[in-house]
Protein backbone atom coordinates (compact mmCIF):
# COMPACT_ATOMS: atom_id res chain seq x y z
CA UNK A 1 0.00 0.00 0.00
CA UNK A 2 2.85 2.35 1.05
CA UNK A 3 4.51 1.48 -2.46
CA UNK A 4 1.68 2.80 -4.29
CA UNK A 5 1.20 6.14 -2.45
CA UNK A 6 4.31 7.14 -3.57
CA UNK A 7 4.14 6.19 -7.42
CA UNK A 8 2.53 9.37 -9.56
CA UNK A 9 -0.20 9.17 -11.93
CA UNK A 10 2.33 8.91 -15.24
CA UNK A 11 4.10 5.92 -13.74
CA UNK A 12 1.02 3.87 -14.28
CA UNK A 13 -0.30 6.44 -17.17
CA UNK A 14 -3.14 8.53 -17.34
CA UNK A 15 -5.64 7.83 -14.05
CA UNK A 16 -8.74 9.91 -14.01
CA UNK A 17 -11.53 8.72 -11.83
CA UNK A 18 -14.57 11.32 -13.75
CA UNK A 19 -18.04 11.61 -12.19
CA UNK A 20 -20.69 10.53 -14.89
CA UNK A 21 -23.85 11.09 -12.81
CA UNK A 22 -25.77 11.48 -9.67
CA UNK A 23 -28.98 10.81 -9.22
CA UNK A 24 -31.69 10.33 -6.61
CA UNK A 25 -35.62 9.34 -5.62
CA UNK A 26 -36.83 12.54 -7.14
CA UNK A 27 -39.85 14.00 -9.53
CA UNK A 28 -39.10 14.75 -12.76
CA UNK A 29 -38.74 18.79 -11.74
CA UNK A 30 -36.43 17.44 -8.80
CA UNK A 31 -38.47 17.30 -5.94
CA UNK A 32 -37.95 15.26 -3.50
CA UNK A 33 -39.49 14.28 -0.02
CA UNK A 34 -38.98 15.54 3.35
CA UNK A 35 -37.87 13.18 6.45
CA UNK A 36 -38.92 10.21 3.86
CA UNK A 37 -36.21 7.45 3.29
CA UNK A 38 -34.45 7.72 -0.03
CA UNK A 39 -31.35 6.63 -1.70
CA UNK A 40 -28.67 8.68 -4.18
CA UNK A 41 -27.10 6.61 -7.01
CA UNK A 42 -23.54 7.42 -8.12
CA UNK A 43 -21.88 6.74 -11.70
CA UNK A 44 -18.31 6.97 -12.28
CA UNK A 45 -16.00 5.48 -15.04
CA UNK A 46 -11.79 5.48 -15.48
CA UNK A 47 -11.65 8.04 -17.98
CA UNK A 48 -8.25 7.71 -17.53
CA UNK A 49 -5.73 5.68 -19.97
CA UNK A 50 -4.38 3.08 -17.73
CA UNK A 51 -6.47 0.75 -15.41
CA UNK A 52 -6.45 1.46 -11.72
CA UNK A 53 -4.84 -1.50 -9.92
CA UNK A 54 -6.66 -4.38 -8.13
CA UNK A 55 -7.32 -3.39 -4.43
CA UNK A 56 -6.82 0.34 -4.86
CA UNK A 57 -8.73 2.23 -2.17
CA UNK A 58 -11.21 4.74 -2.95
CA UNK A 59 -13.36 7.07 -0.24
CA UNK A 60 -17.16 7.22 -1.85
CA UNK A 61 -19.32 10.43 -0.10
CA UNK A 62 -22.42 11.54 -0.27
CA UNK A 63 -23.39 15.59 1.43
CA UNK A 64 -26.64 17.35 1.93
CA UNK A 65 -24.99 20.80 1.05
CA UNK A 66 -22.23 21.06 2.96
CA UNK A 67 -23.87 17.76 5.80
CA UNK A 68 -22.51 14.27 5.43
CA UNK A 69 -24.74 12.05 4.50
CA UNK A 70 -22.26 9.29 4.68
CA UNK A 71 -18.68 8.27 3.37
CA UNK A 72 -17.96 4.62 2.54
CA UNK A 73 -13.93 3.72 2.41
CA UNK A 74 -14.35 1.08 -0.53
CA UNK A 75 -11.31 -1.14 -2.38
CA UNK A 76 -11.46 -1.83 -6.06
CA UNK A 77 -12.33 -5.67 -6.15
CA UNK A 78 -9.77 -6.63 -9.51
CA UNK A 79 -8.34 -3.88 -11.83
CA UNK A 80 -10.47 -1.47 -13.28
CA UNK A 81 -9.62 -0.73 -16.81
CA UNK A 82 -9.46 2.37 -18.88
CA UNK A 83 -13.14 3.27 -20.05
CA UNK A 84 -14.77 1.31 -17.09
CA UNK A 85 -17.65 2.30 -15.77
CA UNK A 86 -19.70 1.30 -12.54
CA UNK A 87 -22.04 2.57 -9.95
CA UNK A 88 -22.49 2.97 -6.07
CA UNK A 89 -25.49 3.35 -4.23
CA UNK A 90 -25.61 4.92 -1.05
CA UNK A 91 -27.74 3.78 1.57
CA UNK A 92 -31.44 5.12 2.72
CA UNK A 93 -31.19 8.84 4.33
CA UNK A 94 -33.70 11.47 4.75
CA UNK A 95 -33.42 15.56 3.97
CA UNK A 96 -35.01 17.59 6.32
CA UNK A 97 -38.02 20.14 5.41
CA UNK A 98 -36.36 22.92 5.56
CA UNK A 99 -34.31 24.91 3.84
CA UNK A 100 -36.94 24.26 0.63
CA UNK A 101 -33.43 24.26 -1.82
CA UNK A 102 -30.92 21.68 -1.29
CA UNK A 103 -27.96 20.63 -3.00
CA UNK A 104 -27.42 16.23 -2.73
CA UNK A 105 -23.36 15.56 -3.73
CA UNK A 106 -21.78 12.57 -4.62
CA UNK A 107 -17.89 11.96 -5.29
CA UNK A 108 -14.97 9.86 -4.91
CA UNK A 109 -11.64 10.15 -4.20
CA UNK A 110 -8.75 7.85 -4.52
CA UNK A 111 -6.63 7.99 -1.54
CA UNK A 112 -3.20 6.39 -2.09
CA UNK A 113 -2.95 7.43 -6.02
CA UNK A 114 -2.60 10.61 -7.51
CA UNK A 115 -4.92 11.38 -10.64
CA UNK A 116 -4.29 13.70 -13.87
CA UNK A 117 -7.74 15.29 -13.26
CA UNK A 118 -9.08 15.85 -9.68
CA UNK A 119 -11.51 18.33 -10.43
CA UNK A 120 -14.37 15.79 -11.71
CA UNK A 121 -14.66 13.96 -8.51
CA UNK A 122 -17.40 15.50 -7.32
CA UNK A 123 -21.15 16.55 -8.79
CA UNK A 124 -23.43 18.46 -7.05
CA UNK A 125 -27.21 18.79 -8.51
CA UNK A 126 -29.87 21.00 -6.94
CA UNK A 127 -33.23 19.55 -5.75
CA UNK A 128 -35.95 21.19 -4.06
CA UNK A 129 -37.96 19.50 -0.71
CA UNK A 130 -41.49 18.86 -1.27
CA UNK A 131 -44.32 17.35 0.34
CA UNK A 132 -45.88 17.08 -3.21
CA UNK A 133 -43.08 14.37 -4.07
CA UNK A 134 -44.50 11.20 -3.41
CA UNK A 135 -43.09 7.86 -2.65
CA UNK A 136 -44.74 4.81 -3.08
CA UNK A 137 -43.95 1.39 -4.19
CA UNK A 138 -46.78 -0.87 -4.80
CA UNK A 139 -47.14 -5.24 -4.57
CA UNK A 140 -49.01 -5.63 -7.52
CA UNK A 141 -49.18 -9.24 -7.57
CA UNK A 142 -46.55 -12.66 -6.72
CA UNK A 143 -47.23 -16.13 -8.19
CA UNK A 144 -45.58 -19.52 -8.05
CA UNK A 145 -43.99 -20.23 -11.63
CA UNK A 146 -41.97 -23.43 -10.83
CA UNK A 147 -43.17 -26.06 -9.75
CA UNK A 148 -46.61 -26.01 -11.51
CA UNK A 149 -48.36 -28.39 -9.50
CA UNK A 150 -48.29 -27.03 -6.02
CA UNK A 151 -51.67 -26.39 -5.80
CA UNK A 152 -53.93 -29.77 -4.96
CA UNK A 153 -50.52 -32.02 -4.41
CA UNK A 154 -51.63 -34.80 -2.93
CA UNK A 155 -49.18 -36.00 0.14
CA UNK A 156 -50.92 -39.64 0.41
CA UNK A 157 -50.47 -39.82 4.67
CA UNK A 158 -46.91 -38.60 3.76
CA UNK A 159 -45.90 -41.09 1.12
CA UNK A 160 -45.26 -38.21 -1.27
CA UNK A 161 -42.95 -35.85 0.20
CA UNK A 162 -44.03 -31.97 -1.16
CA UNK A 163 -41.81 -30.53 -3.60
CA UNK A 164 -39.78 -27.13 -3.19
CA UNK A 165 -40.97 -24.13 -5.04
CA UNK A 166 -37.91 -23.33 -7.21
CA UNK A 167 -39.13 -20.05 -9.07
CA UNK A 168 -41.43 -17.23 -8.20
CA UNK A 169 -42.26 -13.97 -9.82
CA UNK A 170 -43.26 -10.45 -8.33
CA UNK A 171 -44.54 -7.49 -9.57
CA UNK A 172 -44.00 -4.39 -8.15
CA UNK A 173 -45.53 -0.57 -9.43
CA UNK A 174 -44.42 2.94 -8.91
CA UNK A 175 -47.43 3.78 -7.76
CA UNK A 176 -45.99 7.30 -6.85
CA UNK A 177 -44.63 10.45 -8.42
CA UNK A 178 -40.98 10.13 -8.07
CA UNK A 179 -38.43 8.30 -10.19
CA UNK A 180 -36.69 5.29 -9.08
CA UNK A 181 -33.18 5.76 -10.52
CA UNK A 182 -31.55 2.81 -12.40
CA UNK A 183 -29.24 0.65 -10.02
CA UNK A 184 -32.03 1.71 -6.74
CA UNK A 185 -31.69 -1.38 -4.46
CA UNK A 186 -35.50 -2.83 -4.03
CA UNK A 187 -36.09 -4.70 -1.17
CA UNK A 188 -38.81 -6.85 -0.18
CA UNK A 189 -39.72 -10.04 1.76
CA UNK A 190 -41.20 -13.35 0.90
CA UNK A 191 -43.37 -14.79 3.17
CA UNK A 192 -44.94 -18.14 3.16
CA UNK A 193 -46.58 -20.16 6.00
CA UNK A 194 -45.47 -17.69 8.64
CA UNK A 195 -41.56 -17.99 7.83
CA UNK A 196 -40.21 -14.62 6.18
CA UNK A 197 -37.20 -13.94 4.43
CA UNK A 198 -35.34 -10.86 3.31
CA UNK A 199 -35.16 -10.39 -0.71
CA UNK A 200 -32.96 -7.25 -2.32
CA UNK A 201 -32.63 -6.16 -5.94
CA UNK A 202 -31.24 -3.82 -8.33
CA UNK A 203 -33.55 -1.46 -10.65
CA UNK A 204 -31.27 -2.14 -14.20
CA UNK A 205 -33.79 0.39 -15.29
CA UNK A 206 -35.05 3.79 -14.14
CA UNK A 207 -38.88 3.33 -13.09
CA UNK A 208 -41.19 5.95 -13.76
CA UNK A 209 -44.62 6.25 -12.30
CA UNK A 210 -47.06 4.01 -12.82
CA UNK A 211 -44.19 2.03 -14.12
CA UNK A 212 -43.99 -1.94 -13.39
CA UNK A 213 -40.81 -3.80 -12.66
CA UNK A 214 -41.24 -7.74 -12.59
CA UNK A 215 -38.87 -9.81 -10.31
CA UNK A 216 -37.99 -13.72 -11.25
CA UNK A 217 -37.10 -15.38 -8.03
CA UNK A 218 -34.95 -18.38 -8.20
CA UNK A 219 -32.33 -17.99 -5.86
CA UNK A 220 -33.98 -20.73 -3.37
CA UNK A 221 -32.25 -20.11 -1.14
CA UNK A 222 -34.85 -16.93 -0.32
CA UNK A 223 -37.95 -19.03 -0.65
CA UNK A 224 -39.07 -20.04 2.53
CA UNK A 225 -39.81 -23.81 2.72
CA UNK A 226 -43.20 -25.37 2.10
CA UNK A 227 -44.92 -27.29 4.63
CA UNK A 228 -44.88 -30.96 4.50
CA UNK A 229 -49.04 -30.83 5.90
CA UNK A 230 -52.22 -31.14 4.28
CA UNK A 231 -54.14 -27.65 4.65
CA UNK A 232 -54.25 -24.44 2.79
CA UNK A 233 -51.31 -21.49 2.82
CA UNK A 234 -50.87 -18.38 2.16
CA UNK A 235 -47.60 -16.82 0.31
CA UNK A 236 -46.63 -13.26 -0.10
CA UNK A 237 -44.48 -10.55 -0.76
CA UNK A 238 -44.27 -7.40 1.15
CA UNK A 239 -42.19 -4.49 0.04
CA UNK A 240 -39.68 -2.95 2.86
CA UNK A 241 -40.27 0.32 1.88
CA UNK A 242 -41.10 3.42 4.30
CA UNK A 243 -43.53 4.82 1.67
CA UNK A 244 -46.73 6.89 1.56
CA UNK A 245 -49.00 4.07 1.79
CA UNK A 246 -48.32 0.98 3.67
CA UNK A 247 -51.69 -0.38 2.96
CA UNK A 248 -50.46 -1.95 -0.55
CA UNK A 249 -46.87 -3.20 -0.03
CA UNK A 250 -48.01 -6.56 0.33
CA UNK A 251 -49.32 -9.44 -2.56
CA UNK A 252 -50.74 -12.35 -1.96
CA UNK A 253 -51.44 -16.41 -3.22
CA UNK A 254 -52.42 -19.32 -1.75
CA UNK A 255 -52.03 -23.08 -2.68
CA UNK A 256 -53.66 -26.43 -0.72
CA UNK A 257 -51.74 -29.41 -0.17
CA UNK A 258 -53.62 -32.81 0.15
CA UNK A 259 -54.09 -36.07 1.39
CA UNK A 260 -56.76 -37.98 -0.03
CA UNK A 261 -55.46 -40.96 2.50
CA UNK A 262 -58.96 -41.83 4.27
CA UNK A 263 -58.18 -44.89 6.68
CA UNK A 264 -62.09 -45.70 7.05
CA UNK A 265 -61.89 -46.28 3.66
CA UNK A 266 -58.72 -48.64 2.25
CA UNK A 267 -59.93 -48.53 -1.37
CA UNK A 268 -58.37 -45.17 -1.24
CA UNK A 269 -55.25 -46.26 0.09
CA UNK A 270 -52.15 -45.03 -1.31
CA UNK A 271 -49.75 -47.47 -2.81
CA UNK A 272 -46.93 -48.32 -0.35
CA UNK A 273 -43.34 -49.34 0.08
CA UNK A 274 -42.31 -52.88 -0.05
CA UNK A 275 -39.55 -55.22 -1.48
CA UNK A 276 -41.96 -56.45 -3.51
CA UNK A 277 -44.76 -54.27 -5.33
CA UNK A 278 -46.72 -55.60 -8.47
CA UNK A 279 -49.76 -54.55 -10.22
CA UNK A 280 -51.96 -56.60 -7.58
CA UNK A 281 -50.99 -57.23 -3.91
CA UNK A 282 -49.35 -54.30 -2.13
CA UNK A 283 -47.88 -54.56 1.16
CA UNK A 284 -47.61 -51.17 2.93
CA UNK A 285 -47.50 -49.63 6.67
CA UNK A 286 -49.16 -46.63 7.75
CA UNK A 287 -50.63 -45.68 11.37
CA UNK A 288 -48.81 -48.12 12.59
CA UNK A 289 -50.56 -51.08 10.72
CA UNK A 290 -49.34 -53.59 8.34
CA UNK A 291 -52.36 -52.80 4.72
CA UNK A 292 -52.51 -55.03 2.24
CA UNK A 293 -54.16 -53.55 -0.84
CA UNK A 294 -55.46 -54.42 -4.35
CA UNK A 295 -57.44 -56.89 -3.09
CA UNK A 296 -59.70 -57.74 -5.98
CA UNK A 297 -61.31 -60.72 -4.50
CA UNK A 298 -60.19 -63.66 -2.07
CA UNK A 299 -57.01 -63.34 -0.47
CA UNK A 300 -55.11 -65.22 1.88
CA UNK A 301 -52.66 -63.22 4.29
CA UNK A 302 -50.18 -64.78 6.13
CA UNK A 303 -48.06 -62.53 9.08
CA UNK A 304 -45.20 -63.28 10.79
CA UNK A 305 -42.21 -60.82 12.55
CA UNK A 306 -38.51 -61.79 12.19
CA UNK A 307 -38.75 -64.81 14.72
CA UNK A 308 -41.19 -66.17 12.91
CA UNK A 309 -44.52 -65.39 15.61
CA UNK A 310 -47.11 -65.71 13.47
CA UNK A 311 -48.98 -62.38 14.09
CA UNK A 312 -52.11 -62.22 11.24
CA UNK A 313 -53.51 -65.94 9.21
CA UNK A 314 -56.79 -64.27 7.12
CA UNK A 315 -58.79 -64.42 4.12
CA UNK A 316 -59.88 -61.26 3.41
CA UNK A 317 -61.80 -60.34 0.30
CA UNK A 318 -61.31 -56.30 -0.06
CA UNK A 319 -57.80 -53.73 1.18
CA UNK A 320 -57.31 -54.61 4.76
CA UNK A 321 -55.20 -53.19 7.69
CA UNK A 322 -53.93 -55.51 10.47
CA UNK A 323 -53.01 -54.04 13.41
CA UNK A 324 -50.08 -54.75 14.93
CA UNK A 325 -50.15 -52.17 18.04
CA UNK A 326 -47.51 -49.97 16.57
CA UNK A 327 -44.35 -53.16 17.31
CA UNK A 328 -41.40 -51.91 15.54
CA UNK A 329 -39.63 -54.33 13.89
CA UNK A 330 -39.60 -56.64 10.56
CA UNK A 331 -42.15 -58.57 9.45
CA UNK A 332 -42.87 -61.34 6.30
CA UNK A 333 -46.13 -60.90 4.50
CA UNK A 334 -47.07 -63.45 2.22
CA UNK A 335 -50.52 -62.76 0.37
CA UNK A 336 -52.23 -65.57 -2.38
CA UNK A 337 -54.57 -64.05 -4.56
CA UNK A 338 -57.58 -64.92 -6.07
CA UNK A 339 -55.86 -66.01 -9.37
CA UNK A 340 -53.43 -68.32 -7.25
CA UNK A 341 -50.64 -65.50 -7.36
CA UNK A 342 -48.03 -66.28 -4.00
CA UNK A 343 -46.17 -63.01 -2.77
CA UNK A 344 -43.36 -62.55 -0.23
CA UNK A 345 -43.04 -59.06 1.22
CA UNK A 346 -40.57 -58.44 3.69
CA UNK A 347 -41.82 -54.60 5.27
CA UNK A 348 -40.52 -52.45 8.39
CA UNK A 349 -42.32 -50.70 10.77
């Protein structure tokens, strides 16, 4: 670091670090709001002719006037070459109501290498404070895009586990007066079945009022986890924004999960899990009972556990479940069906 405070701009060639814009949450005349949270956006590029060296450090400011709004020390992650050009956004802060006539600033300044030009680090631009500047970001709508059939999956008394939603997609609206510069950070939370987590993202365009900006969510990380129980739940999204009207920062959908697993009725049984499962007999456990299903007509059923205890010897002419009071353990199911057909199914309960 020491080494490169001492070097001058012509030993690496031209460096000039050149403000290319500033803006903020504003109207189109450049009103903005009083004591409301907003953001400033800064643009910059190398216009320079040599690249400023990987982990350079840099002091990013923003001023009210002649106030602080805040200064960031920052390091340049990698080189960044001649003609570069990026962006910084500065976090929320809020102008007072008076005076009416501000002045928001943003610069930079590199601090351990000298530049050719050091007068076009900074840009000022004049705004005035007005209650007439309105901020409001609106949750239009939110909807489940991946997987499809989330709504009415049937869990069969848990045999089929419940998939993972992978992709969403919100909508949001500028359902104010003010413009959302390009690169504003929108932030928002997904919410599903009581568990909430935090979402952020980047405006690539400015958004004008009554403007829409549409969000595909597949980082799944940031999609709460479904429920693995029958019943009905609602998802959402809520924006994070301290806007004008709270009423409509939040979307909602709903899906219903299923289980069509009726144990007064075994017809309805779901299929189970056995060594051995063919398009007749099937050998299952659920509730803590050993079910034999596809029964299509007279069936013989003979039960024993490991040590050969012969727990169940039945004819049984329709789906059946033999209780075995919840015993733990491994047990041999042989079923003969009405066309003679012998199975061996070893289950564990």
């Amino acid at each position: 670091m020491a080494a490169l405070a001492v070097l001058s701009s012509t030993a690496f060639g031209q460096i000039d670090l050149s403000i290319t814009g500033l803006s903020t949450v504003a109207t189109a005349s450049g009103q903005v709001p009083p004591l409301t949270p907003i953001t400033a956006l800064l643009s910059f590029e190398n216009a320079g002719t040599a690249d400023i060296p990987d982990q350079t450090p840099a002091i990013i400011f923003f001023l009210n006037g002649t106030d602080t709004i805040e200064t960031n020390p920052v390091v340049f992650n990698g080189a960044f070459p001649a003609g570069g050009a990026t962006s910084f956004s500065s976090g929320q802060f809020t102008v007072p109501g008076t005076p009416a006539n501000i002045s928001i600033c943003g610069g930079i300044v590199l601090t351990t290498i000298g530049e050719t030009d050091s007068t076009n680090n900074v840009l000022c631009l004049p705004f005035t404070v007005s209650t007439a500047a309105q901020v409001d970001i609106k949750a239009n709508s939110v909807s489940i895009v991946a997987p499809t059939t989330l709504n009415g999956w049937n869990i069969d008394n848990g045999a089929n586990a419940v998939p993972d939603i992978t992709e969403m997609s919100a909508t949001f609206e500028n359902a104010g007066n003010v413009i959302y510069p390009a690169g504003y950070g929108l932030s928002y939370r997904i919410g599903l079945a009581g568990d909430t987590l935090n979402v952020s993202g980047t405006l690539q365009e400015a958004l004008q009022p009554a403007g829409t900006t549409t969000r595909q969510i597949t980082n799944t990380a940031i999609i709460p986890a479904v429920p693995q129980d029958s019943g009905t739940y609602q998802y959402c999204v809520i924006v994070n924004e301290n806007d004008e009207n709270p009423a409509n920062d939040k979307a909602c959908g709903s899906f219903t999960i299923v289980d069509a697993f009726d144990v007064n009725n075994p017809d309805n049984w779901p299929l189970g899990v056995g060594e051995n499962v063919t398009e007749g007999i099937n050998v299952f456990t659920a509730n803590g009972n050993l079910n034999v299903a596809g029964v299509t007509g007279n069936t013989s059923v003979f039960i024993t556990d490991i040590q050969g205890k012969v727990v169940a010897s039945e004819q049984i002419n329709r789906n059946t479940a033999f209780n075995v009071n919840g015993s733990t353990g491994v047990y041999i199911v042989t079923t003969k069906d009405v066309n003679g057909n012998v199975e061996i199914t070893k289950v564990v309960l």
